[in-house]
PDB file of N, CA and C in Angstrom:
ATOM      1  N   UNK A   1     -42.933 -35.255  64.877  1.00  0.00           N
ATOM      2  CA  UNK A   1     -42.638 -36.642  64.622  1.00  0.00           C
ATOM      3  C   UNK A   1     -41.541 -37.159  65.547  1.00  0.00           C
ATOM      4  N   UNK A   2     -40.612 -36.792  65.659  1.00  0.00           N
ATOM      5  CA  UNK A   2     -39.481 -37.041  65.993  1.00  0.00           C
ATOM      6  C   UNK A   2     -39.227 -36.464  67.882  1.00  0.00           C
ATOM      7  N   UNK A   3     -40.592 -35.946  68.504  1.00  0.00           N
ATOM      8  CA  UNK A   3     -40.799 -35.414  69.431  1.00  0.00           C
ATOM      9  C   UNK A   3     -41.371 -36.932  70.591  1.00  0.00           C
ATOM     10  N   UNK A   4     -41.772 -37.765  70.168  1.00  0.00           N
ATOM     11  CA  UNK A   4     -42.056 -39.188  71.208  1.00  0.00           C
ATOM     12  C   UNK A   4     -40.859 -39.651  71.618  1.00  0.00           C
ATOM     13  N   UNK A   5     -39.983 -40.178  70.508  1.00  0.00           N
ATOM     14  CA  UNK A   5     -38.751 -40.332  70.508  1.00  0.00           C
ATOM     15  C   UNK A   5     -38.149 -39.689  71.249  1.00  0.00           C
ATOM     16  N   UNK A   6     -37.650 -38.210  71.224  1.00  0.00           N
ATOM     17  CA  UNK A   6     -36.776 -37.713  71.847  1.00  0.00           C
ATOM     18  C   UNK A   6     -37.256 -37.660  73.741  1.00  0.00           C
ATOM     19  N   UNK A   7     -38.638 -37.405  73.648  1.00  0.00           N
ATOM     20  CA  UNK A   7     -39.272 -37.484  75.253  1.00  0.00           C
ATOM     21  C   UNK A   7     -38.833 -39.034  75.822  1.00  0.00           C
ATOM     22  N   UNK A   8     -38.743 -40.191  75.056  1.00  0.00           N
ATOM     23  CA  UNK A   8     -38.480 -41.527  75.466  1.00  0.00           C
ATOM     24  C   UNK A   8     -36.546 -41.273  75.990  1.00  0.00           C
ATOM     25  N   UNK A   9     -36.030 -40.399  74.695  1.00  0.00           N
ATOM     26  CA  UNK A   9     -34.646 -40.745  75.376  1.00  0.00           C
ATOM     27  C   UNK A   9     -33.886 -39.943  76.280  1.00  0.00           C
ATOM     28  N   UNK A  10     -35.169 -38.719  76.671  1.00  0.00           N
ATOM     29  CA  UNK A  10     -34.478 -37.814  78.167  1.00  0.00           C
ATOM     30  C   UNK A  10     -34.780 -38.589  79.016  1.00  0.00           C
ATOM     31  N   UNK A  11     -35.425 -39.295  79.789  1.00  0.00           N
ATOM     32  CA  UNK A  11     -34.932 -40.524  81.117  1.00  0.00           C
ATOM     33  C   UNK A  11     -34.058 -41.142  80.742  1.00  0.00           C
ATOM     34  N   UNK A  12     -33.976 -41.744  79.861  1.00  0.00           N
ATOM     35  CA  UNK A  12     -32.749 -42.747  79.570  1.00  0.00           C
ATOM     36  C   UNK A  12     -32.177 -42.292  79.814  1.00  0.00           C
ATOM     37  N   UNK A  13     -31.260 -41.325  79.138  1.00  0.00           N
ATOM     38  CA  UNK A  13     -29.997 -40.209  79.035  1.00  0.00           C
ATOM     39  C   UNK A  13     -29.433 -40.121  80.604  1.00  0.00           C
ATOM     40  N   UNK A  14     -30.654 -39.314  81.059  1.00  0.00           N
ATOM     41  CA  UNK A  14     -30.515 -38.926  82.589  1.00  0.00           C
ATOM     42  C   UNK A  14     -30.116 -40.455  83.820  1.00  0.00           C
ATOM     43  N   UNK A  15     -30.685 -41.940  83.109  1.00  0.00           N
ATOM     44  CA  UNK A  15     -30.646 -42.713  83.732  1.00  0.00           C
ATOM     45  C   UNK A  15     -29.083 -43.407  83.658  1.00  0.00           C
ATOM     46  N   UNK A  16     -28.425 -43.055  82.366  1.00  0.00           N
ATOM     47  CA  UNK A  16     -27.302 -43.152  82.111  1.00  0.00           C
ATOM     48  C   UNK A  16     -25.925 -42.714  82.550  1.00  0.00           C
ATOM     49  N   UNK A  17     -26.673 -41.186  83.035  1.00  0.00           N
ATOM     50  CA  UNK A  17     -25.396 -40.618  83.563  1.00  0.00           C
ATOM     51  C   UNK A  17     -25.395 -40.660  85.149  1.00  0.00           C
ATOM     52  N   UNK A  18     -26.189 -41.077  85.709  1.00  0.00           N
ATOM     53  CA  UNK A  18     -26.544 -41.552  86.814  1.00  0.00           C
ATOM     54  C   UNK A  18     -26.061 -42.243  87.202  1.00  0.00           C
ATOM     55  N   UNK A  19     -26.140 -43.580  86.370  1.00  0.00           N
ATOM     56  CA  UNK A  19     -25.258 -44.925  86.414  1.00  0.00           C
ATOM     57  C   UNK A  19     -23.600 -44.585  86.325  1.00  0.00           C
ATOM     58  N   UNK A  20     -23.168 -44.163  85.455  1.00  0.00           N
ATOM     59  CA  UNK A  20     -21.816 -43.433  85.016  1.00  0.00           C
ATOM     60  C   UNK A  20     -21.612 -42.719  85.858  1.00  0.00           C
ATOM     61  N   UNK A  21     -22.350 -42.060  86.852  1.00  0.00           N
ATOM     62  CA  UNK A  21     -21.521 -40.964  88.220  1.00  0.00           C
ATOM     63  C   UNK A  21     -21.459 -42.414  89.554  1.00  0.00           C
ATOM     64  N   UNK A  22     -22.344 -43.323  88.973  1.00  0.00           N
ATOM     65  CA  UNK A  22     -21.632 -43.462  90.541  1.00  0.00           C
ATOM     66  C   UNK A  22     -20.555 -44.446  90.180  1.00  0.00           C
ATOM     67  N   UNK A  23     -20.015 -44.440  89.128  1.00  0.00           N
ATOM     68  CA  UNK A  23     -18.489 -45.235  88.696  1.00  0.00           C
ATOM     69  C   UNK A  23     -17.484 -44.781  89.053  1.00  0.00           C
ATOM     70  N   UNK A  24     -17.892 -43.063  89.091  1.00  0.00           N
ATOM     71  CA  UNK A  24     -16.597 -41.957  89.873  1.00  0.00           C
ATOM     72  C   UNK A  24     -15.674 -42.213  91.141  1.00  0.00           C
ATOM     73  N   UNK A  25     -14.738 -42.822  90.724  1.00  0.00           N
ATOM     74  CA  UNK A  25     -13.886 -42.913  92.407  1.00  0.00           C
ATOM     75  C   UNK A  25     -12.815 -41.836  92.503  1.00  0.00           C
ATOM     76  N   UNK A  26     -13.730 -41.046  93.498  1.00  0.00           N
ATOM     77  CA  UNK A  26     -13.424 -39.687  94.130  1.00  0.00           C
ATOM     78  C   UNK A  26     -11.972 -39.728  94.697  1.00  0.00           C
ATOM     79  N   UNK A  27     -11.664 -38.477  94.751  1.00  0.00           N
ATOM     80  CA  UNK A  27      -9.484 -39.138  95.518  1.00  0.00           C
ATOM     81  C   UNK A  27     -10.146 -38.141  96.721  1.00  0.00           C
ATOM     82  N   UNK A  28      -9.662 -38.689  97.819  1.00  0.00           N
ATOM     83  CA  UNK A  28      -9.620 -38.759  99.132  1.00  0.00           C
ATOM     84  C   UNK A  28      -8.947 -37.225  99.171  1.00  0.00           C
ATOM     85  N   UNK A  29      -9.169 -36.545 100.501  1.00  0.00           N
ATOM     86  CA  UNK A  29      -8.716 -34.802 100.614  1.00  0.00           C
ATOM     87  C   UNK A  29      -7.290 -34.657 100.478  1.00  0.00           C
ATOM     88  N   UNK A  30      -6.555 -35.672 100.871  1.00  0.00           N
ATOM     89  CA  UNK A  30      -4.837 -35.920 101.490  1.00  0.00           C
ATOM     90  C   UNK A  30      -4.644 -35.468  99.881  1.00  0.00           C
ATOM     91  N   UNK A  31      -5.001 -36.793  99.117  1.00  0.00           N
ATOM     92  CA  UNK A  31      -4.716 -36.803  97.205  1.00  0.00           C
ATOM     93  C   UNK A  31      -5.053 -35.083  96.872  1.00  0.00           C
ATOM     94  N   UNK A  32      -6.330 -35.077  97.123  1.00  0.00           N
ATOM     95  CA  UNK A  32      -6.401 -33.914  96.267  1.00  0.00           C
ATOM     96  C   UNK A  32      -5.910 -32.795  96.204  1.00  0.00           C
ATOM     97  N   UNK A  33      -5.254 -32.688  97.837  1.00  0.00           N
ATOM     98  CA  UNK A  33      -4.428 -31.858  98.157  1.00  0.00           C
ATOM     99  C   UNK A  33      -3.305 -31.429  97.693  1.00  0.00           C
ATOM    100  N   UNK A  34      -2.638 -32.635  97.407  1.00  0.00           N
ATOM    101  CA  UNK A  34      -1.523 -32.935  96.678  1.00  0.00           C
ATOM    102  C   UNK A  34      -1.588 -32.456  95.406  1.00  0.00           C
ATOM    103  N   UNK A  35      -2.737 -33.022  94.492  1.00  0.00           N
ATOM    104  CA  UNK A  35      -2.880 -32.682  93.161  1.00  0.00           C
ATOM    105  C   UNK A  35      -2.971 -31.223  93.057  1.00  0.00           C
ATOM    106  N   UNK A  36      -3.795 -30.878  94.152  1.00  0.00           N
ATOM    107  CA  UNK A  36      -4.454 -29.328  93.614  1.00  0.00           C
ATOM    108  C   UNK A  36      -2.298 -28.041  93.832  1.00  0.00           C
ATOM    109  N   UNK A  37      -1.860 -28.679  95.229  1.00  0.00           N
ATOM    110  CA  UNK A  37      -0.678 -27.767  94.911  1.00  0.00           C
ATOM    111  C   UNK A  37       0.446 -28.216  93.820  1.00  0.00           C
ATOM    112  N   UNK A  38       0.152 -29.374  93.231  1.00  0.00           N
ATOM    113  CA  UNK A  38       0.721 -29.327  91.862  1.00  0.00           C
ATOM    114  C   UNK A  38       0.732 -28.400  90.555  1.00  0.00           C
ATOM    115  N   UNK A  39      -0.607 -28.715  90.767  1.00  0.00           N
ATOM    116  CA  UNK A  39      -1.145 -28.020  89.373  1.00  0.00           C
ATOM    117  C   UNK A  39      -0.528 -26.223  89.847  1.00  0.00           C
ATOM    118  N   UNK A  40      -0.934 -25.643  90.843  1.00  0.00           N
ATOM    119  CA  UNK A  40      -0.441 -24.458  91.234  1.00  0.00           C
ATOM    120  C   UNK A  40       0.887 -24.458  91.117  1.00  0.00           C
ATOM    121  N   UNK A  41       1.609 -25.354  91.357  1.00  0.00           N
ATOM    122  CA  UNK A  41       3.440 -24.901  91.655  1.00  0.00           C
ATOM    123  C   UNK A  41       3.830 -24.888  90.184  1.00  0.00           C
ATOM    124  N   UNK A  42       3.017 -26.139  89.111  1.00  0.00           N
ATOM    125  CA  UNK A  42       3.526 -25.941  87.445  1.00  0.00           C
ATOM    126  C   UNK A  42       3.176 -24.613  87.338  1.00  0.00           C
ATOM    127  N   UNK A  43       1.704 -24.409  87.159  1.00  0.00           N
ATOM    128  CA  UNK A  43       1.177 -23.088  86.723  1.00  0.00           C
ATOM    129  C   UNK A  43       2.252 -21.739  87.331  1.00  0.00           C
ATOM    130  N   UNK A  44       2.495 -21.586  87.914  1.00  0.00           N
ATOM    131  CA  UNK A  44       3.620 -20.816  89.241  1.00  0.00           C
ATOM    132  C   UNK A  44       4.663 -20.773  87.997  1.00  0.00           C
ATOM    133  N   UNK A  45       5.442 -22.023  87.633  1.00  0.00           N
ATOM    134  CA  UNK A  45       6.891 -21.867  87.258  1.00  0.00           C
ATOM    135  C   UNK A  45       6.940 -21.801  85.455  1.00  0.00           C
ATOM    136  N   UNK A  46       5.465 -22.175  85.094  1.00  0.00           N
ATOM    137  CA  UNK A  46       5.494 -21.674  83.749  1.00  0.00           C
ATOM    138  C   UNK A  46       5.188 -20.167  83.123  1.00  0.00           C
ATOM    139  N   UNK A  47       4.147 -20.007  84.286  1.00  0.00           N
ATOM    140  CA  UNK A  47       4.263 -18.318  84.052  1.00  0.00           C
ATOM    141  C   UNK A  47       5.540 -17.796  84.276  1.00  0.00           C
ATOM    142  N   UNK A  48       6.588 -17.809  84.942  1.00  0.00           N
ATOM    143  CA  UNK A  48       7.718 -18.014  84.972  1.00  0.00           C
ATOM    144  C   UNK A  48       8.425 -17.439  83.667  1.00  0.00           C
ATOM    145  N   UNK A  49       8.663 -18.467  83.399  1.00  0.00           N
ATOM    146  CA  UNK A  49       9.228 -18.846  81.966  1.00  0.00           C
ATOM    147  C   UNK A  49       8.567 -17.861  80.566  1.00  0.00           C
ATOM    148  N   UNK A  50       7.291 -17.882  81.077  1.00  0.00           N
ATOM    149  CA  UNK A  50       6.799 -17.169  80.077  1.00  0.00           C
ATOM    150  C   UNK A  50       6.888 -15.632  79.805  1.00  0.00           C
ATOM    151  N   UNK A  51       6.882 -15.211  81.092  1.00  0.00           N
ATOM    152  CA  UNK A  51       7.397 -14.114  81.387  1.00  0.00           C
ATOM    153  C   UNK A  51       8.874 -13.735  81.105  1.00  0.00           C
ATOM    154  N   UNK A  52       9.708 -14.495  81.501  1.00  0.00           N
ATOM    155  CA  UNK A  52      11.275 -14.503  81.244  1.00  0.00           C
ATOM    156  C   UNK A  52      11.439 -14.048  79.000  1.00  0.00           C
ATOM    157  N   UNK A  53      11.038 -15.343  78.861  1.00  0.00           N
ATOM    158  CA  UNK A  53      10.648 -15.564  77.202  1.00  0.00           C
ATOM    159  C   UNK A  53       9.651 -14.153  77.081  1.00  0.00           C
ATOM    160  N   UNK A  54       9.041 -13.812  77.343  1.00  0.00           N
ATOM    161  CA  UNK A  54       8.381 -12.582  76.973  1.00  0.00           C
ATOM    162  C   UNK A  54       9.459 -11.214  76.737  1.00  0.00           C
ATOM    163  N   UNK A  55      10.163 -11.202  78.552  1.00  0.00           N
ATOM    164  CA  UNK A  55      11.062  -9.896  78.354  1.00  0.00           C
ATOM    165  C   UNK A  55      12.425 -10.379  77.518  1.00  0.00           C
ATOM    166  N   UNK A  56      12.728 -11.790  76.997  1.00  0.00           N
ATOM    167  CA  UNK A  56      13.599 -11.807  75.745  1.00  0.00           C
ATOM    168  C   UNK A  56      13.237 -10.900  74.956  1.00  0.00           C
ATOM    169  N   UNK A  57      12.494 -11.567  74.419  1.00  0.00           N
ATOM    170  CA  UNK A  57      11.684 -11.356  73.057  1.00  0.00           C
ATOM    171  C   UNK A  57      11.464  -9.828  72.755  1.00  0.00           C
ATOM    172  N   UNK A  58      10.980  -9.315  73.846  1.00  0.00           N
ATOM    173  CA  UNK A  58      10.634  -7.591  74.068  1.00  0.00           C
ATOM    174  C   UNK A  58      12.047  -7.071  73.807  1.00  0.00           C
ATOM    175  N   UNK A  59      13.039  -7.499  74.739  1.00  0.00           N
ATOM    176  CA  UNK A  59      14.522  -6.848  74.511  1.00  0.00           C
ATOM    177  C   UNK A  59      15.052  -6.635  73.203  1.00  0.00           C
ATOM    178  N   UNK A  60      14.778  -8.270  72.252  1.00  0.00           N
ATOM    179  CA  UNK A  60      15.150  -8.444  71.212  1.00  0.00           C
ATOM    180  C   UNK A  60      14.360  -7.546  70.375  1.00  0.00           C
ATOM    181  N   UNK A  61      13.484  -7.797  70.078  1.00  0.00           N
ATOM    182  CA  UNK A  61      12.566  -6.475  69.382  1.00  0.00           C
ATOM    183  C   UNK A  61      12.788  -5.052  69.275  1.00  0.00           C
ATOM    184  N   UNK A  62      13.013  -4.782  70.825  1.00  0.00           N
ATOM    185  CA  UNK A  62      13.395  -3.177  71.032  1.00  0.00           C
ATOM    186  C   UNK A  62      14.865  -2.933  70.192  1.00  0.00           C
ATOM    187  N   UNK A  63      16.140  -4.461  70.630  1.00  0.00           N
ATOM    188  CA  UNK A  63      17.358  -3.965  69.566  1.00  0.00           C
ATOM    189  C   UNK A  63      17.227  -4.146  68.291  1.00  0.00           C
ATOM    190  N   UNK A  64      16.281  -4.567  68.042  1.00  0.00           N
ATOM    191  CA  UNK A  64      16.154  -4.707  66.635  1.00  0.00           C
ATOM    192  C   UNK A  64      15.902  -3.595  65.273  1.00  0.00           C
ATOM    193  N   UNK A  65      14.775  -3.127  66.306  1.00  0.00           N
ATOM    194  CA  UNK A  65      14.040  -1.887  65.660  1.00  0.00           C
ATOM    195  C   UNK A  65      14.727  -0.440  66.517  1.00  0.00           C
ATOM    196  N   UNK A  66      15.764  -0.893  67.334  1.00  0.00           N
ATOM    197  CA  UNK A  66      17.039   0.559  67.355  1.00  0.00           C
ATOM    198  C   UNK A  66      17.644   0.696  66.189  1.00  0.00           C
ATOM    199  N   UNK A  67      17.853  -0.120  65.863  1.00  0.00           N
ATOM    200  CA  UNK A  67      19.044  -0.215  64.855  1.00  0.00           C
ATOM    201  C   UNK A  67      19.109   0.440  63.805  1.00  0.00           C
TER     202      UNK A  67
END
């Protein structure tokens, strides 16, 4: 039953996102360049941190359970 219907709304669908990609305004190589060593230099300085906060935490633990 419900099989006409759904065959009617795979073109649509497909005709939709079609329309919706070409709305995409792409950032130019210079931008993305930029963006992409961003995201790397955060990612970089939060592992960082996380690591730092990790060997706290480990230290603290280890004096804890000396005791």
């Amino acid at each position: 039953m419900g099989d006409s219907a759904e065959k009617k709304a795979v073109p649509g669908f497909f005709k939709g996102v079609k329309s919706e990609f070409k709305k995409i305004i792409w950032p130019d190589r210079k931008s993305a360049a930029k963006q992409s060593a961003a995201v790397v230099a955060i990612s970089v300085v939060v592992g960082v941190i996380i690591a730092i906060l990790d060997y706290v935490v480990k230290y603290g633990v280890n004096f804890i359970t000396s005791i």
